[in-house]
Protein backbone atom coordinates (compact mmCIF):
# COMPACT_ATOMS: atom_id res chain seq x y z
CA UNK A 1 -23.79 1.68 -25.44
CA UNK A 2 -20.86 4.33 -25.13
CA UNK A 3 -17.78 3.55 -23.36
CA UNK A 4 -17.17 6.79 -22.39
CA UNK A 5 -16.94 7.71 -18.78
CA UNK A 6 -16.43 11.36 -19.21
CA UNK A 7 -20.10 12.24 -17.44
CA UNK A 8 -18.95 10.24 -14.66
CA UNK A 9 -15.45 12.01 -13.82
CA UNK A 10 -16.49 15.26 -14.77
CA UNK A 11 -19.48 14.52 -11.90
CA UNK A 12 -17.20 13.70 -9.17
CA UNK A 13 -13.94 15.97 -10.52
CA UNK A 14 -10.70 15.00 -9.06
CA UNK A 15 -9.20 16.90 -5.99
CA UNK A 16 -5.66 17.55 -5.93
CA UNK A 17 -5.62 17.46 -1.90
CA UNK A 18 -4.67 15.56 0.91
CA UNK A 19 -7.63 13.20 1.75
CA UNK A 20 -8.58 10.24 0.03
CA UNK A 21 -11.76 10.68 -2.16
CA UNK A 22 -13.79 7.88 -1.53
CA UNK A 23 -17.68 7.09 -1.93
CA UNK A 24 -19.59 3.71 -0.98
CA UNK A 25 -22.26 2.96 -4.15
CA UNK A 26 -25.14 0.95 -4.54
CA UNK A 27 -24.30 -1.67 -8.21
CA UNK A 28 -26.64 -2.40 -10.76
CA UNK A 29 -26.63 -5.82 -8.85
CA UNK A 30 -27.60 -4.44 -5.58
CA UNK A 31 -24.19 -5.20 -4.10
CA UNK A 32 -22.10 -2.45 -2.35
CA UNK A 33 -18.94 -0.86 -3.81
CA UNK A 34 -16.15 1.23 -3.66
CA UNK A 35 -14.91 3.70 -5.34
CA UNK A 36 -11.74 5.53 -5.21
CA UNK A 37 -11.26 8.76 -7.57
CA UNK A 38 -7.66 8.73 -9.15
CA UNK A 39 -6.04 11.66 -11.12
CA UNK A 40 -6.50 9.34 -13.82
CA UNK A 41 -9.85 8.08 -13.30
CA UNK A 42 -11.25 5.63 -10.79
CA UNK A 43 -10.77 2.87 -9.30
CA UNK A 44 -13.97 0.15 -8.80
CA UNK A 45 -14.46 -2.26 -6.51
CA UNK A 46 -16.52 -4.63 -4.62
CA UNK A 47 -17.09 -4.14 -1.09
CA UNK A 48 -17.13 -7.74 -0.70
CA UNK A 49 -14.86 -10.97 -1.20
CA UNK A 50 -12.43 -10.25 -3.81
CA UNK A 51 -11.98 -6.23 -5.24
CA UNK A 52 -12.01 -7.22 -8.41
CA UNK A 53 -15.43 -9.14 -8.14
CA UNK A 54 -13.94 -12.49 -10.10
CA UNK A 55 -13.47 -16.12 -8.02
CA UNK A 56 -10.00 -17.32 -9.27
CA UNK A 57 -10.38 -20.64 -10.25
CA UNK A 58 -13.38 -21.02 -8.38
CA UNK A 59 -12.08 -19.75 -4.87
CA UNK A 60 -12.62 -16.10 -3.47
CA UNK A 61 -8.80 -15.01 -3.58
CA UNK A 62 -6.17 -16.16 -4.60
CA UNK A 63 -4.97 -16.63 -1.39
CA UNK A 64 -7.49 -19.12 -0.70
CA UNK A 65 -6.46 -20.97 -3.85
CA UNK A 66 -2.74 -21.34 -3.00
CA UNK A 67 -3.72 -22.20 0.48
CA UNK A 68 -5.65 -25.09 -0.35
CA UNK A 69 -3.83 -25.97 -2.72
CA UNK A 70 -0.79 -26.14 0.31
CA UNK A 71 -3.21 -28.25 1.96
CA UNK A 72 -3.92 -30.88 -0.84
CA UNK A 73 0.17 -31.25 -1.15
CA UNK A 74 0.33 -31.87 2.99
CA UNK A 75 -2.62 -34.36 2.64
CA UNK A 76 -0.68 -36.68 -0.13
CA UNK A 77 2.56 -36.42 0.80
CA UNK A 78 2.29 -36.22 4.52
CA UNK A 79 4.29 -32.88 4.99
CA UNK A 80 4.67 -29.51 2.81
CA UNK A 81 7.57 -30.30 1.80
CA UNK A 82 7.88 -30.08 -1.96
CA UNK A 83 5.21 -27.65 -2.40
CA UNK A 84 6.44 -24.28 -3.98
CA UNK A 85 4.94 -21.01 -5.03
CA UNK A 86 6.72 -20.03 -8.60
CA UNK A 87 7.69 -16.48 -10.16
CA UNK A 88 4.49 -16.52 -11.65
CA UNK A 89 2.05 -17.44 -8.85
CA UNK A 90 3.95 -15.19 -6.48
CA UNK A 91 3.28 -12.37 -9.09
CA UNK A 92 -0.32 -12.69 -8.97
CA UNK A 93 -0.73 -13.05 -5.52
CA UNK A 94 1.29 -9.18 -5.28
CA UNK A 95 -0.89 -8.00 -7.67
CA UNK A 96 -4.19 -9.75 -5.67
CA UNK A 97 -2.20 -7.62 -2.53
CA UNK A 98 -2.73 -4.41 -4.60
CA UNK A 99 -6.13 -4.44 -4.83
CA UNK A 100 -6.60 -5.37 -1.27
CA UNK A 101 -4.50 -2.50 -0.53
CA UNK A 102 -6.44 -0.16 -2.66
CA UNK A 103 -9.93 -1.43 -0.76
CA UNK A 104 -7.98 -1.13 2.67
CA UNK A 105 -7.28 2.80 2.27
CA UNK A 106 -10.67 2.99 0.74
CA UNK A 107 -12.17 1.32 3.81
CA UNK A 108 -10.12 2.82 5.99
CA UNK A 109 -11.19 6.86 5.04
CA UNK A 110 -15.18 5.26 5.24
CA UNK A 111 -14.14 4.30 8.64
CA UNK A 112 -14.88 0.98 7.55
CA UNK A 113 -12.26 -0.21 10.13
CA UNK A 114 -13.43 -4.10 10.99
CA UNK A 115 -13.26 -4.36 6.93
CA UNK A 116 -9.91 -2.69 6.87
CA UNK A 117 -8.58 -4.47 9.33
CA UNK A 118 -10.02 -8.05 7.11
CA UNK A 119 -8.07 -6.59 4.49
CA UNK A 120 -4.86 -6.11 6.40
CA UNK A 121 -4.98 -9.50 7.70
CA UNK A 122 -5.49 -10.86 3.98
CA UNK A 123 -2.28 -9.33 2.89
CA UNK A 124 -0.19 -10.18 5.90
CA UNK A 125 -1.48 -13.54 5.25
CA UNK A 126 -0.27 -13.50 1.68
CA UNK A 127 3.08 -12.41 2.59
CA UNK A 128 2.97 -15.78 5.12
CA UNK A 129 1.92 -17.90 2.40
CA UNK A 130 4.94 -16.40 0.14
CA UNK A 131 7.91 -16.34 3.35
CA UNK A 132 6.65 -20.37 3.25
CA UNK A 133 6.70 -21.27 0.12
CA UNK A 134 8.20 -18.57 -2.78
CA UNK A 135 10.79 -20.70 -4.98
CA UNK A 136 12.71 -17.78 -5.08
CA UNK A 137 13.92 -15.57 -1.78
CA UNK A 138 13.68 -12.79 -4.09
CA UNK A 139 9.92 -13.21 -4.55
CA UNK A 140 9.45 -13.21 -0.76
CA UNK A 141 11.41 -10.50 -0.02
CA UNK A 142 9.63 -8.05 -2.63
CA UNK A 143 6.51 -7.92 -0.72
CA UNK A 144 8.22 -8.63 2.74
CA UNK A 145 9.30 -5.14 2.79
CA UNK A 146 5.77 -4.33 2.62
CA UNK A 147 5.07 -6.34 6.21
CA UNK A 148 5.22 -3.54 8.68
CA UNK A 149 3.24 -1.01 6.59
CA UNK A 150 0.42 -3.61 6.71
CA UNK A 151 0.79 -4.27 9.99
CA UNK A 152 0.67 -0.44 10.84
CA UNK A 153 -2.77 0.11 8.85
CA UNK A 154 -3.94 -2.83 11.16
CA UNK A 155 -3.21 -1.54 14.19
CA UNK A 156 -4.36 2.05 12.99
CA UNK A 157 -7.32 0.61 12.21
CA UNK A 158 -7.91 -1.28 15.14
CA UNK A 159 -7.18 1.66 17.22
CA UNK A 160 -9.76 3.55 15.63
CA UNK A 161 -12.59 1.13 15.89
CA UNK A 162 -12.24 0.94 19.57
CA UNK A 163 -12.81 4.99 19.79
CA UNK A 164 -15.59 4.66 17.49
CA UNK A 165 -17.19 2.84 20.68
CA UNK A 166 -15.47 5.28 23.46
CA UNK A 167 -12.80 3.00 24.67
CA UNK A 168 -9.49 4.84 24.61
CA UNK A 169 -8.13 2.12 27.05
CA UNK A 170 -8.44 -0.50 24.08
CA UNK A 171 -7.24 2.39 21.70
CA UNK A 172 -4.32 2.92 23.63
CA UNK A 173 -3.79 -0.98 23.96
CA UNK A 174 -3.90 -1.24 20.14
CA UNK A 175 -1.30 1.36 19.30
CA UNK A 176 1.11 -0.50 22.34
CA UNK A 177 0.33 -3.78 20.66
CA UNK A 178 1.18 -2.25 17.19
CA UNK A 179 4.39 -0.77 18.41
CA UNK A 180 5.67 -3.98 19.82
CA UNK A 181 4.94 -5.92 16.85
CA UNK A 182 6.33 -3.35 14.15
CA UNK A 183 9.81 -3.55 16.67
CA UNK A 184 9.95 -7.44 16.23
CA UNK A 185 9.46 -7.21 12.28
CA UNK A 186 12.38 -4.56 12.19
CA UNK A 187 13.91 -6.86 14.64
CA UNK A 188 13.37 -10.07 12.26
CA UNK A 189 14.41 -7.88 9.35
CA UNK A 190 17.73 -7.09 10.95
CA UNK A 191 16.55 -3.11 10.49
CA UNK A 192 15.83 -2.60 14.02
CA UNK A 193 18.12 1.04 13.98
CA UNK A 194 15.38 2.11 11.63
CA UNK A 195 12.97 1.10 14.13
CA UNK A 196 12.54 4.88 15.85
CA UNK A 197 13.30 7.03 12.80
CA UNK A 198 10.07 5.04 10.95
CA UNK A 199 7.25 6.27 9.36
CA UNK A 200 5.08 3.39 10.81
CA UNK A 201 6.34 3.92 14.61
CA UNK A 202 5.87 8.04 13.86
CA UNK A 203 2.02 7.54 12.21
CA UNK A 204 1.41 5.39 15.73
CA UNK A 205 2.84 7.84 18.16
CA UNK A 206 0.80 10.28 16.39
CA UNK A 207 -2.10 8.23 16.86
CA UNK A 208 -1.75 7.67 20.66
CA UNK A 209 -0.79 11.27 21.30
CA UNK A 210 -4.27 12.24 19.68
CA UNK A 211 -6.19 9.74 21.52
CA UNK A 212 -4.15 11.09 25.00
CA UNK A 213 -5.11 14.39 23.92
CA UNK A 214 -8.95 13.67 23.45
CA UNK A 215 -9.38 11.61 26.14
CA UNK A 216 -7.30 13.67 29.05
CA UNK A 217 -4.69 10.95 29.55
CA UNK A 218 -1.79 11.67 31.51
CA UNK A 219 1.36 10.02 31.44
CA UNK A 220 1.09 8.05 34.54
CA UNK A 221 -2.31 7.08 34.24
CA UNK A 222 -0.69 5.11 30.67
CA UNK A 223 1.79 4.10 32.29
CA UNK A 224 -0.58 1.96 34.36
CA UNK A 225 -2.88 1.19 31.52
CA UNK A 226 0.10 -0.39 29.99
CA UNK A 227 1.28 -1.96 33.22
CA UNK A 228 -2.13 -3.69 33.78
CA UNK A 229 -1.77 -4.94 30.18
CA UNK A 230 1.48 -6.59 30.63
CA UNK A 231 0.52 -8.18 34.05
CA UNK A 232 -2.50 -9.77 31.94
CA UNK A 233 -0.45 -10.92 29.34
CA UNK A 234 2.05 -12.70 32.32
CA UNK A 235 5.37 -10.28 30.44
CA UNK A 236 7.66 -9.65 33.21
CA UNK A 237 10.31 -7.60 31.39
CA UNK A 238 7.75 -5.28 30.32
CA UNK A 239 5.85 -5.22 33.56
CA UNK A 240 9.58 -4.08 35.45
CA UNK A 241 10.67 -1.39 32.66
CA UNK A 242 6.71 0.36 33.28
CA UNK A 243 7.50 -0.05 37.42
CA UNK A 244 10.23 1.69 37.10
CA UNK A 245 9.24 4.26 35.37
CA UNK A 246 5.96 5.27 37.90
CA UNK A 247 8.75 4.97 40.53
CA UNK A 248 11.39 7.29 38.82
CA UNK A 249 7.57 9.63 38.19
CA UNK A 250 7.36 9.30 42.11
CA UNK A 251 11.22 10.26 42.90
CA UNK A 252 11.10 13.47 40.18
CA UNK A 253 7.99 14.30 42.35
């Protein structure tokens, strides 16, 4: 049996472009995968549990390891206390982040978005896991940086699978969410005056100006979208600032 995949790249010849180049597969096993075309090749991997197809030490991620093995610490000594993640498990678990990065772009250009959003929530996870319990601040704060990229894709992705079913309201809801969220990490960061000059903040205004655009909303009519939302979710500061800005809309008219 040759090793050589030369048939295979030449068949689906890399594209020096913008988009992604993804395609979902049928395995020799009759499970579904994913694979992403590099320059250099191409990148293959499961469409389920971990990318990489393997169960590390029995358990479907890594994450799911560590975790329980957080759990079986709390359960004999009565508090977590004592239980630390060291260079080298912190290293795998940013490498096990990789490939569920890789999947999540991969997902994400399939419109795959309920997977992609999984796969965002697996790596925010892993950064939780780490800010608890890395031995070293260092080996926290590597992949911290990461946090608001993640959270971006997540709220990208949630915003799209609510116009896959025709509800710009939840679309719209989903990018305000997102917004909020990426402002407290910046916040909790202490990089807040990067807040509106970042890339995660522009790719979500982006985002809600195309589903404004599509969908005929006007600015008022968001205004009270987002006003309805913060009445439901009983935040007064937010509900005032969105008054007052339909009744400065009233006085300019």
């Amino acid at each position: 049996m040759s090793h050589d995949i030369s048939d295979v790249l030449l068949e689906w010849p890399y594209e020096d472009e913008d988009g992604l180049q993804v395609r979902q597969i049928q395995g020799r096993d009759g499970r579904p995968k994913i694979q992403l075309r590099i320059d250099l090749g191409i990148l293959h991997m499961e469409m389920l549990g971990r990318p990489d197809g393997t169960r590390p030490y029995g358990c479907e991620s890594l994450l799911d390891y560590y975790r329980e093995q957080a759990r079986e610490h709390r359960d004999r000594h009565g508090w977590y206390e004592g239980f630390e993640l060291a260079a080298v498990d912190c290293a795998a678990l940013r490498q096990e982040s990789l490939q569920y990065y890789h999947r999540r772009i991969a997902l994400m250009t399939l419109q795959e978005y309920g997977r992609a959003i999984a796969d965002a929530d697996h790596n925010l996870q892993i950064l939780d896991l780490l800010k608890a319990f890395a031995r070293s601040r260092e080996d926290w704060l590597v992949s911290e940086q990461y946090r608001a990229f993640i959270l971006c894709h997540r709220m990208q992705s949630l915003a799209m699978q609510h116009l896959a079913e025709e509800d710009a309201t939840a679309a719209l809801l989903a990018v305000d969410q997102g917004v909020r969220q990426l402002r407290e990490i910046f916040a909790e960061q202490d990089r807040l005056d990067e807040f509106e000059e970042s890339g995660e903040l522009a790719s979500l205004d982006d985002l809600r100006r195309k589903v404004e655009a599509r969908y005929q909303i006007g600015y008022r009519q968001r205004l009270h979208i987002l006003l309805d939302d913060a009445l439901r979710r009983e935040d007064p500061d937010a509900a005032a600032d969105l008054r007052a800005q339909l009744r400065e809309l009233e006085t300019d008219e």
